[in-house]
N, C-alpha and C. Protein backbone atom coordinates (compact mmCIF):
# COMPACT_ATOMS: atom_id res chain seq x y z
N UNK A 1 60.54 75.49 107.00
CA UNK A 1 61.81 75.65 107.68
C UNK A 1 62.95 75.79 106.69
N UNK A 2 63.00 75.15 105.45
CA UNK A 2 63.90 75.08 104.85
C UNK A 2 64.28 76.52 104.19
N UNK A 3 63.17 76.84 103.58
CA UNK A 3 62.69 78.21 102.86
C UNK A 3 63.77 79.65 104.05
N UNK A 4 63.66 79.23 105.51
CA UNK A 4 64.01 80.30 106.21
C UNK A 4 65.64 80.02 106.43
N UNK A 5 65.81 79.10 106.21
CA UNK A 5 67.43 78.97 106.44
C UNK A 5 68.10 79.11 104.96
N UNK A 6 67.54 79.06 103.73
CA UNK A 6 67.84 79.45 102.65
C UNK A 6 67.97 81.18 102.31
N UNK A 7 66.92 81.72 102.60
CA UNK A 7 66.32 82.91 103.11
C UNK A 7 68.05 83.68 104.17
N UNK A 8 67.91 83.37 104.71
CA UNK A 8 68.76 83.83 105.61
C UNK A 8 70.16 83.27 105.39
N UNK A 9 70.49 82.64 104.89
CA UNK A 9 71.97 82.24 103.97
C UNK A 9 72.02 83.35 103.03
N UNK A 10 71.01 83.58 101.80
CA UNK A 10 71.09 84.53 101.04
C UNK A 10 71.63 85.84 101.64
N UNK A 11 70.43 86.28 102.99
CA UNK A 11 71.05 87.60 103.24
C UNK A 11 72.51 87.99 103.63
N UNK A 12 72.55 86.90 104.25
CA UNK A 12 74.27 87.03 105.17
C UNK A 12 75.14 86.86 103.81
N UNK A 13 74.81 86.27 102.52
CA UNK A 13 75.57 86.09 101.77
C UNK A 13 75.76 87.56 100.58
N UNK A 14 74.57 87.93 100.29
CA UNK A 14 74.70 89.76 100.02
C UNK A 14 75.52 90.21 101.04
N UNK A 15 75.07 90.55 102.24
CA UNK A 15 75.56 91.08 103.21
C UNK A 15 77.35 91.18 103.14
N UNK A 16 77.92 89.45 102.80
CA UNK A 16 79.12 89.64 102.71
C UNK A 16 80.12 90.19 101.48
N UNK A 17 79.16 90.22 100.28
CA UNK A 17 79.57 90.74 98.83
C UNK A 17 79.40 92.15 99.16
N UNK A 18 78.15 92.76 99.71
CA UNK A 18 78.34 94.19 99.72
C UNK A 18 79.44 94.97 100.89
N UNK A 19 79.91 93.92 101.93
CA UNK A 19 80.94 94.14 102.77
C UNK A 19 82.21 94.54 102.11
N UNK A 20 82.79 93.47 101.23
CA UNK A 20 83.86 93.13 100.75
C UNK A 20 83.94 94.04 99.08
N UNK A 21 83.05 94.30 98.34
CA UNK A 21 82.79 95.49 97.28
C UNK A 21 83.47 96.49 97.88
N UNK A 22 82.85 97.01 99.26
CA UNK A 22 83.05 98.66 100.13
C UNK A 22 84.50 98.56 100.36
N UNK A 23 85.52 97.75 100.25
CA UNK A 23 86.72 97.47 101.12
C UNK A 23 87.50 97.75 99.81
N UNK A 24 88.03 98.65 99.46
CA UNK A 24 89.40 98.87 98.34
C UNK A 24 90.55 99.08 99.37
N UNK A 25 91.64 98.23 99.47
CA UNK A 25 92.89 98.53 100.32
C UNK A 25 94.14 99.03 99.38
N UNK A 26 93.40 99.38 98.31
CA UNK A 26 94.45 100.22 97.69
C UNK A 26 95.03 101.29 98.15
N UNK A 27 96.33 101.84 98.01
CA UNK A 27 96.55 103.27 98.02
C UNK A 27 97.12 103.39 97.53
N UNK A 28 96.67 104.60 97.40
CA UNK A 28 97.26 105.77 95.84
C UNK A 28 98.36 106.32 96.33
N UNK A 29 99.47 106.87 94.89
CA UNK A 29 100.02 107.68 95.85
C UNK A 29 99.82 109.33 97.20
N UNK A 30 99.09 109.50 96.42
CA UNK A 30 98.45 110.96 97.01
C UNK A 30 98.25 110.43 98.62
N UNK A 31 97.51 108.83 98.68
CA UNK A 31 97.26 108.65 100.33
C UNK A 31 98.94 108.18 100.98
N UNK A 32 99.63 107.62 100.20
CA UNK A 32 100.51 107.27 100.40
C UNK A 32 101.40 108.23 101.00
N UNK A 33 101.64 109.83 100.39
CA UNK A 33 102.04 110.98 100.87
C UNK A 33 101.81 111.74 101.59
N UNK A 34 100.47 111.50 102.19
CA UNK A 34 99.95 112.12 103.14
C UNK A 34 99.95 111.08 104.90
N UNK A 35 100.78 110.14 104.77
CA UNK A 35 100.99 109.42 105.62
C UNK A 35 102.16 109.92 106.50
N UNK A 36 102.47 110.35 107.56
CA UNK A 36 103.50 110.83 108.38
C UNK A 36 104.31 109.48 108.93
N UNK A 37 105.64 109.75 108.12
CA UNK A 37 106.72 108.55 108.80
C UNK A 37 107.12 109.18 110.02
N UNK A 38 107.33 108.68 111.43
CA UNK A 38 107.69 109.10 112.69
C UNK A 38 109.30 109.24 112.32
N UNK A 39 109.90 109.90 113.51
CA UNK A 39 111.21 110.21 113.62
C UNK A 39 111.90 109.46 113.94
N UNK A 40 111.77 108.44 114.35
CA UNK A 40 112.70 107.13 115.37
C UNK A 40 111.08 106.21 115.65
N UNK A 41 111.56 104.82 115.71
CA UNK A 41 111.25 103.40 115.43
C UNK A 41 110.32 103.31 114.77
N UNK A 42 111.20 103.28 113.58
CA UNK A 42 110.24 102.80 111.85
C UNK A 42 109.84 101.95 112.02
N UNK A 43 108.74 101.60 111.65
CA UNK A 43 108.35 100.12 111.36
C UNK A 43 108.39 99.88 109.54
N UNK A 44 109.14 98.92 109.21
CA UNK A 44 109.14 98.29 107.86
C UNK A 44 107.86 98.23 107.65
N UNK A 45 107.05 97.21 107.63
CA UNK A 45 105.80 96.79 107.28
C UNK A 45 104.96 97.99 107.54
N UNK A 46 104.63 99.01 108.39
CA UNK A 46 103.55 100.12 108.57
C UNK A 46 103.99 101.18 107.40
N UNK A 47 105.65 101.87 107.25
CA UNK A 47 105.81 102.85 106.73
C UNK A 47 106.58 102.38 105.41
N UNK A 48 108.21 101.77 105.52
CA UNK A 48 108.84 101.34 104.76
C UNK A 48 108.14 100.39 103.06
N UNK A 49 107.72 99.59 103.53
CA UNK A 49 107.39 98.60 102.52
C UNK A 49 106.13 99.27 101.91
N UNK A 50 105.24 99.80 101.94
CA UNK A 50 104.36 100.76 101.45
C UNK A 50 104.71 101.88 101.06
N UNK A 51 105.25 102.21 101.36
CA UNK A 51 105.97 103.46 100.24
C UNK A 51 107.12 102.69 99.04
N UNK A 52 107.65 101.95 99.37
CA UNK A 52 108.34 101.17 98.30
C UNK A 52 107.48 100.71 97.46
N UNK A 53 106.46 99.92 98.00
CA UNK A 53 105.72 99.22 96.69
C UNK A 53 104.95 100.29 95.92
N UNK A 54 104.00 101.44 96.50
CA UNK A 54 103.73 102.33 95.44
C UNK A 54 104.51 103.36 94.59
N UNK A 55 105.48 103.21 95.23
CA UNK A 55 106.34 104.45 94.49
C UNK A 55 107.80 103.59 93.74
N UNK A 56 107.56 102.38 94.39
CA UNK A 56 108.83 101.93 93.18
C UNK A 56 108.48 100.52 92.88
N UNK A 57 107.91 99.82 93.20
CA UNK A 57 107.02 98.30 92.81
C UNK A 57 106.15 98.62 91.96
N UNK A 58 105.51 99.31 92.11
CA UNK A 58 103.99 99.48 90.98
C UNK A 58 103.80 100.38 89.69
N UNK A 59 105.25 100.93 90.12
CA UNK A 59 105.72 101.80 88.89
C UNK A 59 105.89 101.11 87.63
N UNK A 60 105.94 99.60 88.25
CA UNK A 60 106.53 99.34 87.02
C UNK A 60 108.12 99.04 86.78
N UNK A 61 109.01 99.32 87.76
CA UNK A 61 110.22 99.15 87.86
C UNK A 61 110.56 98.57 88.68
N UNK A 62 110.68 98.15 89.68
CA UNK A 62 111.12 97.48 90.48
C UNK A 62 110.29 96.22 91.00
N UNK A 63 109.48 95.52 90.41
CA UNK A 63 108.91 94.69 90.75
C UNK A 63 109.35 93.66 90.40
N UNK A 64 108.51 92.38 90.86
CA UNK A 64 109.51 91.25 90.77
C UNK A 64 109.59 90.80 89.31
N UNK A 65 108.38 91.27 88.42
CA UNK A 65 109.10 90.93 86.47
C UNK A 65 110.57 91.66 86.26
N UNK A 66 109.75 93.08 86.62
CA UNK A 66 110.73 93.86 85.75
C UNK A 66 111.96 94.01 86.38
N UNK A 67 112.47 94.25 87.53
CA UNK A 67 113.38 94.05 88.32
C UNK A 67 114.29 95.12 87.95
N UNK A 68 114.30 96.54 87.24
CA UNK A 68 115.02 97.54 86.94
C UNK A 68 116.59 97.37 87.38
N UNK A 69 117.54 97.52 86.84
CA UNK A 69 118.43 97.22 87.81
C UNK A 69 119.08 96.18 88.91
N UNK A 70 118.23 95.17 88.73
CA UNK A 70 118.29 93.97 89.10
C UNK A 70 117.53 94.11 90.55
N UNK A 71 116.87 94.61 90.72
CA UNK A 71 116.31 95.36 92.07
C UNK A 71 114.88 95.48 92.30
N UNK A 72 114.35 94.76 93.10
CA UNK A 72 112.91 93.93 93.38
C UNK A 72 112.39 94.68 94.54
N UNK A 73 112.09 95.79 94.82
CA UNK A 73 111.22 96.51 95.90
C UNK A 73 109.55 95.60 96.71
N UNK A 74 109.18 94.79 96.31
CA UNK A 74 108.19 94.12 96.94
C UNK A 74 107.77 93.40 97.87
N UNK A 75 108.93 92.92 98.43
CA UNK A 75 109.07 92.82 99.67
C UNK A 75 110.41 92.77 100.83
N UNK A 76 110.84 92.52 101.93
CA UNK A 76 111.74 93.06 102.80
C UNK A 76 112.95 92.17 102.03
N UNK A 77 112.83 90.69 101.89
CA UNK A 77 113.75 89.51 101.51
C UNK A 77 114.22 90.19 99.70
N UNK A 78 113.39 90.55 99.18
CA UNK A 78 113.43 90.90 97.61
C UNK A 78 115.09 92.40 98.09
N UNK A 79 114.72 92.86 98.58
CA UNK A 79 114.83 94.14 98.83
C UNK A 79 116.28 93.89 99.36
N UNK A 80 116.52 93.23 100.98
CA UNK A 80 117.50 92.89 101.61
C UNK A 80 118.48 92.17 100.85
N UNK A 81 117.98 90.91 99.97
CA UNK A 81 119.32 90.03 99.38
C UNK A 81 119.07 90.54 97.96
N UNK A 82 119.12 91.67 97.73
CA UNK A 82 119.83 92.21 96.11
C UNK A 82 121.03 91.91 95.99
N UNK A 83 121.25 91.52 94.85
CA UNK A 83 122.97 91.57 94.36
C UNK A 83 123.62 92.96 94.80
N UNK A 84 123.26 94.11 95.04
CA UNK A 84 123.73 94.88 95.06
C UNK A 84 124.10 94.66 96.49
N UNK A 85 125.16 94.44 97.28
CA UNK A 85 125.52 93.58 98.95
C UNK A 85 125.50 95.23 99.68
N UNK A 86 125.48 96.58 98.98
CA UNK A 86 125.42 97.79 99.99
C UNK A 86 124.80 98.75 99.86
N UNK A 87 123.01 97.82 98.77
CA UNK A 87 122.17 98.76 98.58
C UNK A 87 121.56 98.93 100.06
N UNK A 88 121.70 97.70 100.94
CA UNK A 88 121.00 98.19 102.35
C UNK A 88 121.77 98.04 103.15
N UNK A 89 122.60 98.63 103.82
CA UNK A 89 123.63 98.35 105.07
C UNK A 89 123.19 98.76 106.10
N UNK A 90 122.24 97.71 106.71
CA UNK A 90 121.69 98.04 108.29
C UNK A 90 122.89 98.89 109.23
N UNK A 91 122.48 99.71 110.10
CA UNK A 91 123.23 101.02 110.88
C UNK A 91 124.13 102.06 110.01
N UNK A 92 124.17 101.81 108.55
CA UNK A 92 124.84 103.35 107.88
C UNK A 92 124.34 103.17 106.67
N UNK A 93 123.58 104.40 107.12
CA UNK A 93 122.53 104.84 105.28
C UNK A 93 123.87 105.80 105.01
N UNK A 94 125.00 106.17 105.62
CA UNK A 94 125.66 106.57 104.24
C UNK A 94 126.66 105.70 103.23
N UNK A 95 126.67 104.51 103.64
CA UNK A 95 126.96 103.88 102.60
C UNK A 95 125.98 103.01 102.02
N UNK A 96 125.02 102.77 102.33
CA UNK A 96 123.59 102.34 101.56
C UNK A 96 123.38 102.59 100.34
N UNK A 97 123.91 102.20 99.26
CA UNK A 97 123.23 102.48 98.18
C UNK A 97 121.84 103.06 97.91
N UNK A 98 120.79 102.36 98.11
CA UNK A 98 119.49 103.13 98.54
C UNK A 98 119.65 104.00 98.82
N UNK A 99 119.84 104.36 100.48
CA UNK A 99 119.83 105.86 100.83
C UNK A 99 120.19 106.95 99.92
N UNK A 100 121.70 106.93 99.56
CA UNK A 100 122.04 107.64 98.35
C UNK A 100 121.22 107.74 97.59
N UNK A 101 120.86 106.96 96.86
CA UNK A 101 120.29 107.13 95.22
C UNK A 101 118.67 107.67 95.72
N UNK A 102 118.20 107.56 96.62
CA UNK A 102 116.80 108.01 97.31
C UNK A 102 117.22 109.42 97.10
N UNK A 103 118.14 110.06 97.98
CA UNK A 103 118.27 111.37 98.57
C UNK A 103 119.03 112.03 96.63
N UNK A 104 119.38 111.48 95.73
CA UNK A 104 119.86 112.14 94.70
C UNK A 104 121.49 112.00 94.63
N UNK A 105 122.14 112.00 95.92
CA UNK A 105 123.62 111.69 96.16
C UNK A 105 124.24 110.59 95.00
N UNK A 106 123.47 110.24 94.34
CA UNK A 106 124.83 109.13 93.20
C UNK A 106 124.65 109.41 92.29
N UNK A 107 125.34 108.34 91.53
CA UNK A 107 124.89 108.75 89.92
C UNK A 107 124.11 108.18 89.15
N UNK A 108 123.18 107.51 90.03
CA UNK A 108 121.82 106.71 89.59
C UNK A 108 120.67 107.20 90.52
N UNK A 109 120.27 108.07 90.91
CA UNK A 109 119.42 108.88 91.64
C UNK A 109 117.93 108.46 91.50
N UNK A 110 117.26 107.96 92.36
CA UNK A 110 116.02 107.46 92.51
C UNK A 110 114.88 107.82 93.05
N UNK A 111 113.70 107.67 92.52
CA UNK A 111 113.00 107.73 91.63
C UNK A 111 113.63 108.72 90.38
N UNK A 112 113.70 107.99 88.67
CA UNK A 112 114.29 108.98 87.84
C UNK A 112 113.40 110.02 87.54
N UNK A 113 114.76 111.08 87.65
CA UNK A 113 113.70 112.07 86.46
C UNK A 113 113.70 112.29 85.20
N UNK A 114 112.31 112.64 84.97
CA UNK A 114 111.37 112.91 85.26
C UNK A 114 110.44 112.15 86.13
N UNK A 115 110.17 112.10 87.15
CA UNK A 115 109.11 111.11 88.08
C UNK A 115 107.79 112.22 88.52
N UNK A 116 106.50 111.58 87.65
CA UNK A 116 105.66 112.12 88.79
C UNK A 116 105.31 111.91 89.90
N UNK A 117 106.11 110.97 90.71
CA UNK A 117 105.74 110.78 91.82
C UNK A 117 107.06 110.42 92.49
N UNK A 118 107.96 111.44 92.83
CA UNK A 118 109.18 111.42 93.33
C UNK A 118 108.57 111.06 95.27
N UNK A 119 109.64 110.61 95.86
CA UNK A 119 109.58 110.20 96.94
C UNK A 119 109.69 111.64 97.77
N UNK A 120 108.37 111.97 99.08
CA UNK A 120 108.44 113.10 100.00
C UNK A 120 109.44 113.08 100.56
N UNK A 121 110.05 114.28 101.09
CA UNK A 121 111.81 115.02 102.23
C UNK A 121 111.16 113.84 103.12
N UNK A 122 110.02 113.32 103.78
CA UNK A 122 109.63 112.56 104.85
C UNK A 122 110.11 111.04 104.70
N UNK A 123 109.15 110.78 103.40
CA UNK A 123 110.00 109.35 102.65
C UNK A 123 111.26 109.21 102.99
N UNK A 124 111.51 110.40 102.63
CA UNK A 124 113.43 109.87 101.98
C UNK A 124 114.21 109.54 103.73
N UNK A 125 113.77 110.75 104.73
CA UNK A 125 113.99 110.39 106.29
C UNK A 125 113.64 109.63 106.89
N UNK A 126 112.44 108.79 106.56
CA UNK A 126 112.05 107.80 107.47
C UNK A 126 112.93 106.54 106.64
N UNK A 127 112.79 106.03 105.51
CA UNK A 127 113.86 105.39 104.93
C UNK A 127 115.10 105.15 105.29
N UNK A 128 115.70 106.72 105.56
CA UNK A 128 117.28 106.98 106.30
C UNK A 128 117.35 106.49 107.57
N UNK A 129 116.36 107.31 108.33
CA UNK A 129 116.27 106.69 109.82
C UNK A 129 116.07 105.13 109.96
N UNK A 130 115.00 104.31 109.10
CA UNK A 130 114.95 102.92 108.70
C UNK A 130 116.13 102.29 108.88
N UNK A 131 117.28 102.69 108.26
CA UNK A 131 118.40 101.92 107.63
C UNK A 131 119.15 102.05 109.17
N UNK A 132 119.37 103.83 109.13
CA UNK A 132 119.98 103.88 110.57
C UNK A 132 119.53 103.16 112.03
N UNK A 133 118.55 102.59 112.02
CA UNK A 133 118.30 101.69 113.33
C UNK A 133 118.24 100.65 113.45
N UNK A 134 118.92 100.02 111.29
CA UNK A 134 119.47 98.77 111.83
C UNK A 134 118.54 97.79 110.29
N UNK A 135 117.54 98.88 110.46
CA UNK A 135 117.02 97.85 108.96
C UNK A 135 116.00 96.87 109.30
N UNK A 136 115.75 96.69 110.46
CA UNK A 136 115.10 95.63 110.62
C UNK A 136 113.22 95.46 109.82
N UNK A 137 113.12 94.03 110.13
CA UNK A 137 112.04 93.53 109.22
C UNK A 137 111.14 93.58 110.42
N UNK A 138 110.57 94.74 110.64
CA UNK A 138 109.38 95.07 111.64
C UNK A 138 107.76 95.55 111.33
C-alpha cells in the first residue's frame, strides 16, 4: 500500500513540474503589439499596465531601481503618485504629462529616440482614452 501512494504522489508531482515548465507568462513585445486596446472602457490592469511594464518598466527605465526621471511605470500607485502632480490628470490627457510625452508633443518625448520598441498609434490611444475616462485603477 505504501509503495502505491508513493507511486502516485510521484506522478501527480511530475505531472505538476511538467504543468508549470509549459506556462511562460511572459510577453514580449511583439505579443504585446499585437494586442488590440478597445476604443472606450480601458481597463488598467488588461491593457494599460502591460504595455507600460514592457515597453517602459523592463526597459530598464522606468522601473522601480532605475526610476528614469523620477518615474516608476510598474504599477498603478508607482505611476499615479509621481512627483510629477500632472504626469496623470484623470479626465484631460491634454494636460497629462504622459499623454504628451507618449504622443511626442513635449520636450521630453517618450519612449526616446532611438527606441526599438516605440509605443503602437493604438498604445498611445488607448492610454489617451485611459486618462480621458478618468484614469481609473481597473
Amino acid at each position: 500500500m505504501k509503495k502505491k501512494t508513493i507511486t502516485a504522489r510521484g506522478i501527480l508531482l511530475l505531472m505538476a513540474v511538467f504543468l508549470m515548465a509549459g506556462c511562460d507568462d511572459t510577453v514580449s513585445n511583439k505579443q504585446i503589439d499585437e494586442i488590440i486596446v478597445p476604443d472606450s472602457m480601458i481597463s488598467y490592469s488588461k491593457y494599460i499596465q502591460p504595455v507600460l511594464t514592457i515597453k517602459c518598466a523592463s526597459s530598464g527605465c522606468h522601473d522601480d531601481q532605475t526610476k528614469a526621471g523620477s518615474l516608476s511605470c510598474t504599477n498603478y500607485l508607482s505611476l499615479t503618485h509621481s512627483s510629477n502632480a500632472n504626469l496623470i490628470v484623470p479626465g484631460s490627457p491634454q494636460t497629462s504629462t504622459l499623454v504628451q510625452s507618449i504622443k511626442g508633443l513635449s520636450s521630453n518625448p517618450m519612449p526616446p529616440l532611438p527606441n526599438p520598441y516605440p509605443l503602437t498609434q493604438n498604445q498611445i490611444k488607448g492610454i489617451e482614452t485611459w486618462v480621458k475616462e478618468g484614469a481609473k485603477n481597473n
